[in-house]
Protein backbone atom coordinates (compact mmCIF):
# COMPACT_ATOMS: atom_id res chain seq x y z
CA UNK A 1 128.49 85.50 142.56
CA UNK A 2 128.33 84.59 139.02
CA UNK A 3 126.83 87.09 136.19
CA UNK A 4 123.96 85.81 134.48
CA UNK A 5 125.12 84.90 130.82
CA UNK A 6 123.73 87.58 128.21
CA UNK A 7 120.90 87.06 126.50
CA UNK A 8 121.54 85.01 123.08
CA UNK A 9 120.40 88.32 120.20
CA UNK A 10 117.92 86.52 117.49
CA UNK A 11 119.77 86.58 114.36
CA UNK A 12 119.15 89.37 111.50
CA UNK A 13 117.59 87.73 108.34
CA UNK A 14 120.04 88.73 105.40
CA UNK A 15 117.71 90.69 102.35
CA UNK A 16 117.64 88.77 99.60
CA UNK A 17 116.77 90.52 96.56
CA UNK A 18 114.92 87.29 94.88
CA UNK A 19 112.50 88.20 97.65
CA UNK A 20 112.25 91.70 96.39
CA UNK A 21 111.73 90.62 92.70
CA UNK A 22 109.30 87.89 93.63
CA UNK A 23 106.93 90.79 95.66
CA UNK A 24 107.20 92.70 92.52
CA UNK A 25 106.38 90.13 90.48
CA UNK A 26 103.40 89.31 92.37
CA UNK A 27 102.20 92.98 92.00
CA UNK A 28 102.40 92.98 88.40
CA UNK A 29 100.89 89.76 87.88
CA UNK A 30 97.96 91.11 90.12
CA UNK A 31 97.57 94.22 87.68
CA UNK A 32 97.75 91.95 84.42
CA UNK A 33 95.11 89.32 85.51
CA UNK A 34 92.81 92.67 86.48
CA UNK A 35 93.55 93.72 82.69
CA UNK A 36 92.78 90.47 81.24
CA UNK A 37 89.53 89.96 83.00
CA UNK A 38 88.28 93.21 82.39
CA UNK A 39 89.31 92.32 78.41
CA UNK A 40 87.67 89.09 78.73
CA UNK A 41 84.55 90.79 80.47
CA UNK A 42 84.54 93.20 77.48
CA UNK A 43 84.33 90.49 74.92
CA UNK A 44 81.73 87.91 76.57
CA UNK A 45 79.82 90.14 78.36
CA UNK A 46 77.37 93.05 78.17
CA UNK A 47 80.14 94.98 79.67
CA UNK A 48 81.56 95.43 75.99
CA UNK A 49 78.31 96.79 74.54
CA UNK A 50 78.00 98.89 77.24
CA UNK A 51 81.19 100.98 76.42
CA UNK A 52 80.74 101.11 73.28
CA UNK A 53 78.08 103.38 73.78
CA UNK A 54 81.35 105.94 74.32
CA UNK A 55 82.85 104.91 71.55
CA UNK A 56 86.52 106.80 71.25
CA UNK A 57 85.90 108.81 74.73
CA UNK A 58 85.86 104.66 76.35
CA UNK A 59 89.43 104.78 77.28
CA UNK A 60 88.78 108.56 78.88
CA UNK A 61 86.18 107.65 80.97
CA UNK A 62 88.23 104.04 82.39
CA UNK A 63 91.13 106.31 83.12
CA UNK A 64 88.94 108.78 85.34
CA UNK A 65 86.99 105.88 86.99
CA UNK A 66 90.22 103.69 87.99
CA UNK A 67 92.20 107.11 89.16
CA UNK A 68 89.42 107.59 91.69
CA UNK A 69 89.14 104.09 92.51
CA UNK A 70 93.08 104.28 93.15
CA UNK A 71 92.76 107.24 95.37
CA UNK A 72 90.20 105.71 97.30
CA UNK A 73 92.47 102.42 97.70
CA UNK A 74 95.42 104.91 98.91
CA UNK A 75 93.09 106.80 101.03
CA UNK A 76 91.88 103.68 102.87
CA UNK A 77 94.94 102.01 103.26
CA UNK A 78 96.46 105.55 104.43
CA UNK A 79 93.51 105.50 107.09
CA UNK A 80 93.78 102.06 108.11
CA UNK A 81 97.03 102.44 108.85
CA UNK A 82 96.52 105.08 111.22
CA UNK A 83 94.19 103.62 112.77
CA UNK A 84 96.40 100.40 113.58
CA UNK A 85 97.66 102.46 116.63
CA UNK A 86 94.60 102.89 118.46
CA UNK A 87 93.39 100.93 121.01
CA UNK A 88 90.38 100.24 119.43
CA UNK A 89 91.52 98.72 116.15
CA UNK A 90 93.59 96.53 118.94
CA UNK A 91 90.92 95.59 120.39
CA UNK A 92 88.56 94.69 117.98
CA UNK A 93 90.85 93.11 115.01
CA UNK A 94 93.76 90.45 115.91
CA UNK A 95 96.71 92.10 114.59
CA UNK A 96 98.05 89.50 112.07
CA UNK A 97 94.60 90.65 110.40
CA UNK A 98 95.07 94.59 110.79
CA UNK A 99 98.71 94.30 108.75
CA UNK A 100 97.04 91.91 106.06
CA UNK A 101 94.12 94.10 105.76
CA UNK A 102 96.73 96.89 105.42
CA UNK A 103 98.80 95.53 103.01
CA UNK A 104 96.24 94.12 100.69
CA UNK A 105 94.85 98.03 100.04
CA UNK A 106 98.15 99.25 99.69
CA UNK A 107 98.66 96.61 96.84
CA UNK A 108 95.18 97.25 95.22
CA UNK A 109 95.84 100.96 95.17
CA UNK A 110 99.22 99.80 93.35
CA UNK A 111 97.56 98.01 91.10
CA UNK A 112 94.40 100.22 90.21
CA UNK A 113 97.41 103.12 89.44
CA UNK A 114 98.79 100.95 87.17
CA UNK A 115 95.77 100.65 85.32
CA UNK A 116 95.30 104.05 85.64
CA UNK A 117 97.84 104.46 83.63
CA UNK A 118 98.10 102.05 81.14
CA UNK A 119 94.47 102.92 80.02
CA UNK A 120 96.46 106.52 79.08
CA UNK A 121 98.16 104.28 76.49
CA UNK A 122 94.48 103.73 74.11
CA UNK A 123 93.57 107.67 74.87
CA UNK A 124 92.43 108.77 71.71
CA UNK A 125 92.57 112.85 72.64
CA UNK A 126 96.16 112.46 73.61
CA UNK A 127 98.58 110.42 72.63
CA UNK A 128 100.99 108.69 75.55
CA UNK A 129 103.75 106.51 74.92
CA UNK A 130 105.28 103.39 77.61
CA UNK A 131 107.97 105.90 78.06
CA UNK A 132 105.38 108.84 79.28
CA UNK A 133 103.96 106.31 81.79
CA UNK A 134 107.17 105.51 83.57
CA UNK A 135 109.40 108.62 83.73
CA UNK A 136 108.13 111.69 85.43
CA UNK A 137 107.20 114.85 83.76
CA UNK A 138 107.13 113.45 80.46
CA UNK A 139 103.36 113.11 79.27
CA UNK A 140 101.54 115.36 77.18
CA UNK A 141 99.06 116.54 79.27
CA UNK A 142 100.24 118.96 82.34
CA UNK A 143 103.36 116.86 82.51
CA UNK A 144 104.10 118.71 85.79
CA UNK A 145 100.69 117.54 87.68
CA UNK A 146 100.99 114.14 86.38
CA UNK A 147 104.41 113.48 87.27
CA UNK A 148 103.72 113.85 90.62
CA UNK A 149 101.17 111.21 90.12
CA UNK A 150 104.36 108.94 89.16
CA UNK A 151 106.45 109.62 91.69
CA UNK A 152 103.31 109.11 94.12
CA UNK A 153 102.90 105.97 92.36
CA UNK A 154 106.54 104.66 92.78
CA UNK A 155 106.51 105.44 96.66
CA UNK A 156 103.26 103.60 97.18
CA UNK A 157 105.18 101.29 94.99
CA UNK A 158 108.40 100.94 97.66
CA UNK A 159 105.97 100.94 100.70
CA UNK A 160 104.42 98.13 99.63
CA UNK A 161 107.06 96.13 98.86
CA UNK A 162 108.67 97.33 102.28
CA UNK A 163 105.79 94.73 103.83
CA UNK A 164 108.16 91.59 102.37
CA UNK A 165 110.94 93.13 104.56
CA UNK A 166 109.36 94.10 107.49
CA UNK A 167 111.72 91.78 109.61
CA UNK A 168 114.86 92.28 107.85
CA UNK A 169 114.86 95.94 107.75
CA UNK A 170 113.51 95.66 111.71
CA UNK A 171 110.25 97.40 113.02
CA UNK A 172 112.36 100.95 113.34
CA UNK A 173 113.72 101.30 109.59
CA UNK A 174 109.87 100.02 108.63
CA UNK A 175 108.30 102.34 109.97
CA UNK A 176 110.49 105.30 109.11
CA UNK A 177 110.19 103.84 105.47
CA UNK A 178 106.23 103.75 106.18
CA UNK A 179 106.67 107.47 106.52
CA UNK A 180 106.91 107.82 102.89
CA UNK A 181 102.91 106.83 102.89
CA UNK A 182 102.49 109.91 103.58
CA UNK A 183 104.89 111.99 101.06
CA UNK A 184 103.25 109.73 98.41
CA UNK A 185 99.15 110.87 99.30
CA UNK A 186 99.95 114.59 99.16
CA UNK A 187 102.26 113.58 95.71
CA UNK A 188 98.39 111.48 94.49
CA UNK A 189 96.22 114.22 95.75
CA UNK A 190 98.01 117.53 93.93
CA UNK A 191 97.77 114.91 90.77
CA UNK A 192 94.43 114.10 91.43
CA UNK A 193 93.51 117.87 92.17
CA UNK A 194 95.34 119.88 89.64
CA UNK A 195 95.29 116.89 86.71
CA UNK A 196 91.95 115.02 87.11
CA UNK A 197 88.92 116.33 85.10
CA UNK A 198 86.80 115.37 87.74
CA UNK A 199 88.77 117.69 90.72
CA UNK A 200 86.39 120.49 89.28
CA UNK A 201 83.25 118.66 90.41
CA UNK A 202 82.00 119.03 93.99
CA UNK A 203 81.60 115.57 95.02
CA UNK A 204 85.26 114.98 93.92
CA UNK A 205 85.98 118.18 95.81
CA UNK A 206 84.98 116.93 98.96
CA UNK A 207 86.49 113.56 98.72
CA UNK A 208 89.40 114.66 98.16
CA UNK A 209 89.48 117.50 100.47
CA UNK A 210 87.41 114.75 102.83
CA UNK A 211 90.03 111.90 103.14
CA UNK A 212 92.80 114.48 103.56
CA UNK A 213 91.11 116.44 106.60
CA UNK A 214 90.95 112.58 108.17
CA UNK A 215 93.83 112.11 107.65
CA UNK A 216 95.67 114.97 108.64
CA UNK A 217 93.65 114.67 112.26
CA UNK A 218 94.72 110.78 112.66
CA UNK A 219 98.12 111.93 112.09
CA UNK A 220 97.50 115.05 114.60
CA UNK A 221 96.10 112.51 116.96
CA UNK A 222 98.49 110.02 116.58
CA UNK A 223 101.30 112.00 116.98
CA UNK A 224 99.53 113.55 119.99
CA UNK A 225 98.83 110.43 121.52
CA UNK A 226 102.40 109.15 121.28
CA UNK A 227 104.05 112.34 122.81
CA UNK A 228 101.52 112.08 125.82
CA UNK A 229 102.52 108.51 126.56
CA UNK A 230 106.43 109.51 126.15
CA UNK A 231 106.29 111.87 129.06
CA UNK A 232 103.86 109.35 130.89
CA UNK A 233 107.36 106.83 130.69
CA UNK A 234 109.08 109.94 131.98
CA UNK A 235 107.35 110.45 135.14
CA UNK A 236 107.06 106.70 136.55
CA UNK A 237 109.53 106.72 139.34
């Protein structure tokens, strides 16, 4: 009797790294058209006369408002993501749609840190350099707490990227790399805590301390979930 022949494997698609450069690209375009429309809003708009009112505190206040916008961005794309595994995000969203949805927060939240920190460059209380914004632990103000900001900041960075190279890296080494999601919220929410002038009020308290209780159960339940349908394999006959 003859074998059947083996299954033909589907080819590995090589990396290329003009793929890499291109997603980056597209991020930081994304983060200078946000700049440039919020300039251009500031000039031909009420929006200018409006922070004037702050005068040399304008560039303070942006910097808190985007950093919470940021963290909310993380938060939701950190949430979403977990929920991608349940049955009733499968249900109720088509899955193309789920992973889009997923990977457009993940890029916003890069893109609102970004802007988070470049409004640190026109602070007038403290002065921050290109070079503070860049390399951890450098800044002027708590350089410890704000370095791990940064490094946050580059690992949402990488994750998002990772989305370009979902199929050459293969679903396993994605989501292992996805893993890093998580690394990168604790990194944002010690910033955001110990850093942010806002972390002292209450409502900031409770988002923050909010979004990371959720999280920390979808990740409870999630793992939970997965080791109750491993031994579920296990006992089918």
């Amino acid at each position: 009797m003859a074998s059947n022949p083996p299954h033909p494997q589907s080819p590995v698609r090589p990396w290329h790294f003009g793929a890499f450069l291109g997603s980056l690209l597209v991020g930081l375009l994304g983060g200078l058209l946000f700049i440039v429309i919020l300039w251009l809003l500031t000039l031909f708009t009420p929006l200018g006369e409006a922070l004037a009112v702050y005068g040399d505190k304008t560039a303070w206040y942006l910097t808190r408002a985007t950093g919470t916008v940021a963290y909310l961005l993380l938060s939701a794309s950190t949430i979403w993501g977990l929920l991608l595994s349940t049955r009733l995000i499968k249900e109720a969203v088509p899955a193309p749609l789920t992973l889009a949805m997923h990977n457009v927060l993940s890029w916003l939240a890069v893109g609102m840190a970004g802007f988070h920190g470049f409004i640190l460059l026109f602070d007038s209380y403290y002065t921050y350099q290109l070079r503070d914004l860049v390399v951890p632990f450098m800044g002027p103000y708590r350089p410890g707490w704000v370095g791990l900001g940064v490094l946050g900041s580059y690992l949402i960075l990488l994750t998002s990227v990772s989305f370009s190279f979902r199929k050459q890296l293969g679903q396993r080494r994605w989501r292992q790399l996805h893993y890093l999601t998580f690394v990168a919220y604790g990194l944002v929410t010690l910033h955001g805590l110990m850093a942010g002038t806002d972390s002292v009020d209450p409502g900031m308290r409770l988002v923050y301390l909010g979004s990371s209780a959720l999280i920390i159960f979808l990740t409870l339940f999630r793992i939970l979930a997965a080791v109750d349908q491993s031994e579920g394999r296990r006992a089918r006959p």
